[in-house]
Protein backbone atom coordinates (compact mmCIF):
# COMPACT_ATOMS: atom_id res chain seq x y z
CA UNK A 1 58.96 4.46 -8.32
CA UNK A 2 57.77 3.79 -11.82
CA UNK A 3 57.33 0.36 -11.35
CA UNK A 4 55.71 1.08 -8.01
CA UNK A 5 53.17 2.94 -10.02
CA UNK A 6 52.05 0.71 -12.37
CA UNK A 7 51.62 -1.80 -9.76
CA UNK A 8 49.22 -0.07 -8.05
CA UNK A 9 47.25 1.07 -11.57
CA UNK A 10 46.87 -2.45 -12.20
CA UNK A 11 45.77 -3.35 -8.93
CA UNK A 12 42.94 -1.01 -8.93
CA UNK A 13 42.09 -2.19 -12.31
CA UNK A 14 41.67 -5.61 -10.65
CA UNK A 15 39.48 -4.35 -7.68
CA UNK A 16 36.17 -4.92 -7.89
CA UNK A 17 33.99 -1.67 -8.95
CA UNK A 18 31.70 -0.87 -6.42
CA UNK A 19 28.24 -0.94 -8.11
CA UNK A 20 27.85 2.75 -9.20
CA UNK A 21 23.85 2.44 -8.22
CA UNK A 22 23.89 0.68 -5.02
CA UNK A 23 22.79 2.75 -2.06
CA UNK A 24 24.61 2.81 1.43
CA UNK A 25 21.46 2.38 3.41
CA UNK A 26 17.97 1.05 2.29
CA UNK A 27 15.53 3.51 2.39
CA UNK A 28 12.21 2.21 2.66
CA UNK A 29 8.70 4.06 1.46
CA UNK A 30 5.78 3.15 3.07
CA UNK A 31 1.75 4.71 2.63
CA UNK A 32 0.16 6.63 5.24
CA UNK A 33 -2.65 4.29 5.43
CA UNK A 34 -3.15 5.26 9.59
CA UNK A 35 -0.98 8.06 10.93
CA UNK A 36 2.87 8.19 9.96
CA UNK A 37 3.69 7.09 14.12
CA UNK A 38 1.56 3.89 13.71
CA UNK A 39 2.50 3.13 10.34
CA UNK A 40 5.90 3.29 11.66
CA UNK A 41 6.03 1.53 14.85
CA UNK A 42 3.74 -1.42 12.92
CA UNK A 43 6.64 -1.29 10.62
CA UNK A 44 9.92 -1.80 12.68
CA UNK A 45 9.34 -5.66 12.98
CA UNK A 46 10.29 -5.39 9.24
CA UNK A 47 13.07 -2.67 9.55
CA UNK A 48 15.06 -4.67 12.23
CA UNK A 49 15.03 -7.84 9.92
CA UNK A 50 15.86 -6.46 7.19
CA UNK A 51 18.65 -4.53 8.83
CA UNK A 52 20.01 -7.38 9.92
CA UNK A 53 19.60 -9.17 7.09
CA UNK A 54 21.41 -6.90 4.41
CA UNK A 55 23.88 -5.82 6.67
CA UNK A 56 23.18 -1.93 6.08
CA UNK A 57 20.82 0.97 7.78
CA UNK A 58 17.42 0.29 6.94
CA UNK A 59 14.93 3.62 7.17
CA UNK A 60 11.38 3.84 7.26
CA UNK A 61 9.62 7.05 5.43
CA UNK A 62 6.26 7.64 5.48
CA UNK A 63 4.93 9.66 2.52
CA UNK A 64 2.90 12.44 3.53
CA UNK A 65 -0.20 10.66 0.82
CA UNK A 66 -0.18 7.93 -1.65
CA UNK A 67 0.58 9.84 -4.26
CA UNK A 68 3.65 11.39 -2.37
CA UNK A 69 4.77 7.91 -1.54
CA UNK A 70 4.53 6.66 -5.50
CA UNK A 71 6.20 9.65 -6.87
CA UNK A 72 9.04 9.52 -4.26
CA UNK A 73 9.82 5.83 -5.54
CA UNK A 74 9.35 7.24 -9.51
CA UNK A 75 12.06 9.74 -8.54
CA UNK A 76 13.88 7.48 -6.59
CA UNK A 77 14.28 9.23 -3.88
CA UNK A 78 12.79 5.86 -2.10
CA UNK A 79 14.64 2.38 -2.85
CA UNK A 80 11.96 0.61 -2.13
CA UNK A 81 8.01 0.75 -1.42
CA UNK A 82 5.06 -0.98 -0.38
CA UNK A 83 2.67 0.14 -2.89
CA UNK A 84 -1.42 -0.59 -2.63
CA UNK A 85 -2.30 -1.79 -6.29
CA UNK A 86 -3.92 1.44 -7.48
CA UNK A 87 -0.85 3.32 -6.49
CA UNK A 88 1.36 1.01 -8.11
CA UNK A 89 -0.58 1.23 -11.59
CA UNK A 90 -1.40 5.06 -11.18
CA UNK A 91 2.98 5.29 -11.00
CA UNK A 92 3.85 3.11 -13.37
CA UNK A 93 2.30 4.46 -16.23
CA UNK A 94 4.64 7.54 -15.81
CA UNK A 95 7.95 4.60 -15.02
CA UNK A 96 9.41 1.27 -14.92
CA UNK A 97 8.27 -0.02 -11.42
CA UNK A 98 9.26 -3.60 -10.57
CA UNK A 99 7.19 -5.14 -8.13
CA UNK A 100 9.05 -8.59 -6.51
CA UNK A 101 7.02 -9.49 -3.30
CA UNK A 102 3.63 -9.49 -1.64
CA UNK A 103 2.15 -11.12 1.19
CA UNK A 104 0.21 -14.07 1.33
CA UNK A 105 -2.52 -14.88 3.75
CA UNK A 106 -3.88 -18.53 5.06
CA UNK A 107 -7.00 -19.95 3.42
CA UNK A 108 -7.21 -16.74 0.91
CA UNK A 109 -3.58 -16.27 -0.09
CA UNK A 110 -2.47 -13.02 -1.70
CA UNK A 111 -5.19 -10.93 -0.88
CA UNK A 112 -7.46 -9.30 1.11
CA UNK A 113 -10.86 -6.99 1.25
CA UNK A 114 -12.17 -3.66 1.53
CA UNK A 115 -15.51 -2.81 3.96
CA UNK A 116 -18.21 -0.54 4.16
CA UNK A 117 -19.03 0.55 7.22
CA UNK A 118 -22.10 1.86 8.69
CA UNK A 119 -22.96 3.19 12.03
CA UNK A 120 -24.26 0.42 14.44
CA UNK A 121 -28.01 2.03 14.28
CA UNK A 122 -27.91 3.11 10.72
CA UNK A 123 -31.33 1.73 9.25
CA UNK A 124 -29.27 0.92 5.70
CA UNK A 125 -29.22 -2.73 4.84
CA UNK A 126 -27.72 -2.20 1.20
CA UNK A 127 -25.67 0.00 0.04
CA UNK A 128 -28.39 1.43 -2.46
CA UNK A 129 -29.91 2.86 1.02
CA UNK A 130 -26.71 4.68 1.27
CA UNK A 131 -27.94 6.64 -1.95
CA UNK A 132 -28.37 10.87 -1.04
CA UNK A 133 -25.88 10.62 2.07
CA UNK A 134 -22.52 11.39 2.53
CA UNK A 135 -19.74 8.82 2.39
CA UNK A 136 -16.44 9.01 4.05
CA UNK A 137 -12.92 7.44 2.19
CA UNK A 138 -9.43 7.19 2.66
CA UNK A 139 -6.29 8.64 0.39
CA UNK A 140 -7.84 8.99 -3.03
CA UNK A 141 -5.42 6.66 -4.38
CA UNK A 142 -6.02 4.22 -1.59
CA UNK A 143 -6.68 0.91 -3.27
CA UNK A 144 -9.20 -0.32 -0.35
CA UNK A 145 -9.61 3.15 1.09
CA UNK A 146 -11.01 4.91 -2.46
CA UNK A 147 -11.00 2.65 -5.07
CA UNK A 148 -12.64 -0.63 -4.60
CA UNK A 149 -15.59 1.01 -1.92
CA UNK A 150 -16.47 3.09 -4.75
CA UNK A 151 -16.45 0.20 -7.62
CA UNK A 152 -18.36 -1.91 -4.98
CA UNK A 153 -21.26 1.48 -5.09
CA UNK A 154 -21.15 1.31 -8.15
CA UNK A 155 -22.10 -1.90 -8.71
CA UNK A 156 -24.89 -1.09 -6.95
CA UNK A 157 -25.34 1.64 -9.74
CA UNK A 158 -24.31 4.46 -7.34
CA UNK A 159 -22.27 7.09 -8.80
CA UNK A 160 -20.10 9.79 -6.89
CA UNK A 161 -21.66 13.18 -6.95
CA UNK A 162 -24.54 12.05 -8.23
CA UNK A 163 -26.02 9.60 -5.99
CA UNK A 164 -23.65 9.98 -2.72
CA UNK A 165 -21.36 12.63 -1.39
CA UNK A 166 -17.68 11.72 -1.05
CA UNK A 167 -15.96 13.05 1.25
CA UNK A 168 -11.98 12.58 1.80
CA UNK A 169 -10.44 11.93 4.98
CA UNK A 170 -7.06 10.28 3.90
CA UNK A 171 -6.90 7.73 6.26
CA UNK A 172 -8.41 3.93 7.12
CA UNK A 173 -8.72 5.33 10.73
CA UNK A 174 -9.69 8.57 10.21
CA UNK A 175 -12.88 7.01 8.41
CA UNK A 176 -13.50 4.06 11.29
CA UNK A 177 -13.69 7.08 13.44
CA UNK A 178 -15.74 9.37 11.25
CA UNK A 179 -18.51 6.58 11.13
CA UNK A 180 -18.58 5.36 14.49
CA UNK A 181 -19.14 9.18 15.56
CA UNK A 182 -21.85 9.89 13.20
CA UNK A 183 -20.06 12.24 11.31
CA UNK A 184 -20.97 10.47 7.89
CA UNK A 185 -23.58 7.77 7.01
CA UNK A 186 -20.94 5.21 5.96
CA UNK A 187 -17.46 4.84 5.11
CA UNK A 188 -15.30 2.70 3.02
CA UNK A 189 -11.61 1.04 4.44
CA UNK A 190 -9.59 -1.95 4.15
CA UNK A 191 -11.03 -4.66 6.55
CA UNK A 192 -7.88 -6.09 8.06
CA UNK A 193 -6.99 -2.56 9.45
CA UNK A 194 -11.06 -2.14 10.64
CA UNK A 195 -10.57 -5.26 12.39
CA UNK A 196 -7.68 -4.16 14.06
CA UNK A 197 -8.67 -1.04 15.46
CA UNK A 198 -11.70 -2.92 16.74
CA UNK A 199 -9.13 -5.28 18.55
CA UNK A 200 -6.83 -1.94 19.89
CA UNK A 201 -10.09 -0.40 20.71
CA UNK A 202 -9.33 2.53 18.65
CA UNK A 203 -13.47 2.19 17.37
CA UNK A 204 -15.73 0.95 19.69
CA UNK A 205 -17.50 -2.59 18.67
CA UNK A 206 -20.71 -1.54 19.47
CA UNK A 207 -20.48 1.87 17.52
CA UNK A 208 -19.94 0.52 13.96
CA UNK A 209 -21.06 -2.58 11.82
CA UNK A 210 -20.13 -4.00 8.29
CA UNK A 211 -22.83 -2.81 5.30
CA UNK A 212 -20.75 -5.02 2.52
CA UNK A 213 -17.83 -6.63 2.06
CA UNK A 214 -15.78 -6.05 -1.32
CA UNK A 215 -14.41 -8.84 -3.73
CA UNK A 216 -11.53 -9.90 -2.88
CA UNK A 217 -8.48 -7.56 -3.78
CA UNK A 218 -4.84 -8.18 -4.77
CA UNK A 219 -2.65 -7.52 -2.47
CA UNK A 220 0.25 -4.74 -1.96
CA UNK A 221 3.73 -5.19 -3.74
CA UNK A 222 7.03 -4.48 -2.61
CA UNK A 223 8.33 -2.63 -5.85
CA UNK A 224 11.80 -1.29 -6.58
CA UNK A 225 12.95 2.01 -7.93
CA UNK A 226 13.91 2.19 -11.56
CA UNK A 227 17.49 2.08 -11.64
CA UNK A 228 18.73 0.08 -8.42
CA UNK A 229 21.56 -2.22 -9.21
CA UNK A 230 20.49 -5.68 -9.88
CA UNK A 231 22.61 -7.53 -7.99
CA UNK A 232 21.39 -5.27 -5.07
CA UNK A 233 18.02 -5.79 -6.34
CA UNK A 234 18.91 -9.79 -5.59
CA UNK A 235 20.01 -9.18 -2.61
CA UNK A 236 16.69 -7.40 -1.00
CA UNK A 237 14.36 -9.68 -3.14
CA UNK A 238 16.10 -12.89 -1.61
CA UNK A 239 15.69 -11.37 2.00
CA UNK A 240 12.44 -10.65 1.58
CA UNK A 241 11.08 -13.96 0.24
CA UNK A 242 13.18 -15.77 3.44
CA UNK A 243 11.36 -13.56 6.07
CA UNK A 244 10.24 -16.18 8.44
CA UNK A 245 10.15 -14.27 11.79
CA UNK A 246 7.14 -14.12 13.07
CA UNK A 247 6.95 -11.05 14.76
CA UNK A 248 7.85 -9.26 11.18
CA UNK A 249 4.86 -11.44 9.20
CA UNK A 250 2.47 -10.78 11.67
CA UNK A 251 2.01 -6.90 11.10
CA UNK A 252 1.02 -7.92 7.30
CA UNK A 253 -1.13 -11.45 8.68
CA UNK A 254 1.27 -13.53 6.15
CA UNK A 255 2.52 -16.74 6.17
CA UNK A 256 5.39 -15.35 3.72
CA UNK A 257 6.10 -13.03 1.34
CA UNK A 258 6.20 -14.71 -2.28
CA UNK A 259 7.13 -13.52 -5.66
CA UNK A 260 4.89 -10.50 -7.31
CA UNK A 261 4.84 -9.20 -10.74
CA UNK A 262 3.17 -6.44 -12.94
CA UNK A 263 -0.04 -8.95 -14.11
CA UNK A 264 -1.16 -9.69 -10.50
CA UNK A 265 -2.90 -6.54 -10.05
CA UNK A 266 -4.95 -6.61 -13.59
CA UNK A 267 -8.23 -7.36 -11.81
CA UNK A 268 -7.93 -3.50 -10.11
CA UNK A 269 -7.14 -2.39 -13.90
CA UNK A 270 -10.58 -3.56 -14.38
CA UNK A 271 -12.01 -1.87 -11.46
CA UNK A 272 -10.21 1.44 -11.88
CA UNK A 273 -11.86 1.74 -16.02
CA UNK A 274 -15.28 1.52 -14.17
CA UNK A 275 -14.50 4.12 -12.21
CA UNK A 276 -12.88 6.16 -14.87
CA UNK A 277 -15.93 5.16 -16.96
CA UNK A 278 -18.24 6.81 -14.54
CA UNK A 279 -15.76 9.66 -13.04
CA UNK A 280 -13.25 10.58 -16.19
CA UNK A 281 -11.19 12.73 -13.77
CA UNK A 282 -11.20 10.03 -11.22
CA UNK A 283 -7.01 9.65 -11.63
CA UNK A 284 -6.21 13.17 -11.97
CA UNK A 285 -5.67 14.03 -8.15
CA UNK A 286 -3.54 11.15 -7.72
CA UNK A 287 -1.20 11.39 -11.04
């Protein structure tokens, strides 16, 4: 019996240890750019690969903002999320985020542009004409939806509360739809989701037109929670960066997803000090 004992000690000495950190289902965060349903079903090209590729449950959560989204990754309460750049630099001041894959696009690679938006009769032709009217945004810590409409006005040396009304709507859609029904003079969103809901028909073509186009913007990272095991870490970085279905790279126009680190985003460090320059409390609602 004694014997019998030890035998089994040593066997479980020799088993490998499960990896103390390593979850039993991926759990996914993604920002409420459109409503959680849409984000969701635009999603589950992505979920389904991923699912298959990792072998485990794969869930989708939708944060109820971008700041709830962030902090639920911080906390790691998420394993995963697809961050916007502003999001990802607003959280990791406050923890160690690790980006490890974005998309990249044909002709302009990893990025992509913001848009103002104007009604189709508006008589603005710049956005200095905007200057005394109200002006409709996304999720205040919406990279295309907040931050980059508002550095492009102020390049134009239009500051918030001073020279334009903002007004917050939280969502890309939710502004397409505010401007098209003449509920503000102009509103700023991320371009590849305003072209979109032109295509659905979720904004009538004739209703709205383009004012300006933005510089163009990083893209969004995958990031991981502080804290996951590395070797799962591998595992999910690996799948990602072999996604070659088609049906799962065409919800984020890629060709493929390719490596990401902490320095790609430094041109929207830029961008958000300009803002901050102007607007010292610009960060606070989203910290």
């Amino acid at each position: 019996m004694f014997k019998t004992l030890i035998g089994l000690f040593f066997c479980l000495l020799l088993m490998p240890a499960k990896a103390e950190n390593q979850p039993q289902k991926l759990v996914i965060g993604l920002l409420p750019g459109e409503s959680a349903p849409t984000v969701m079903r635009l999603n589950e090209p992505l979920r389904s690969f991923l699912e298959k590729q990792l072998n485990l449950p794969v869930e989708l959560v939708v944060g109820a903002n971008y700041a709830a989204t962030g902090e639920a990754l911080r906390f790691g309460r998420l394993d995963i999320a697809y961050l916007g750049p502003v999001t990802y630099i607003l959280q990791a001041k406050h923890a160690k985020l690790e980006p490890f894959a974005r998309p990249t696009h044909e002709k302009v690679g990893p990025t992509f542009q913001a848009v103002m938006i104007v009604p189709a009769d508006s008589q603005a032709a710049t956005l200095m004409d905007l200057k005394g009217q109200e002006i409709a945004f996304g999720d205040p810590a919406s990279t295309s939806g907040t931050w980059v409409p508002r550095y492009m006005l102020a390049e134009a040396d239009m500051v918030a509360e001073r020279d334009y009304q903002l007004r917050v709507l939280g969502a890309h859609d939710a502004v397409a739809l505010a401007v098209s029904h003449h509920k503000v003079a102009a509103g700023g969103l991320s371009m590849p989701i305003y072209q979109r809901l032109l295509k659905e028909g979720k904004i009538a073509a004739d209703s709205v037109r383009v004012l300006a186009e933005s510089p163009a913007i990083p893209e969004y990272m995958w990031t991981f929670r502080p804290g996951l095991e590395p070797a799962f870490k591998e595992k999910i970085r690996r799948a990602f960066l072999s996604v070659n279905d088609p049906e799962t790279l065409k919800v984020f126009r890629a060709l493929a997803f390719i490596p990401a680190e902490d320095g790609d985003v430094d041109q929207v460090r830029e961008w958000i000090d300009v803002i901050t320059g102007e607007s010292p409390d610009a960060t606070s609602i989203v910290k």
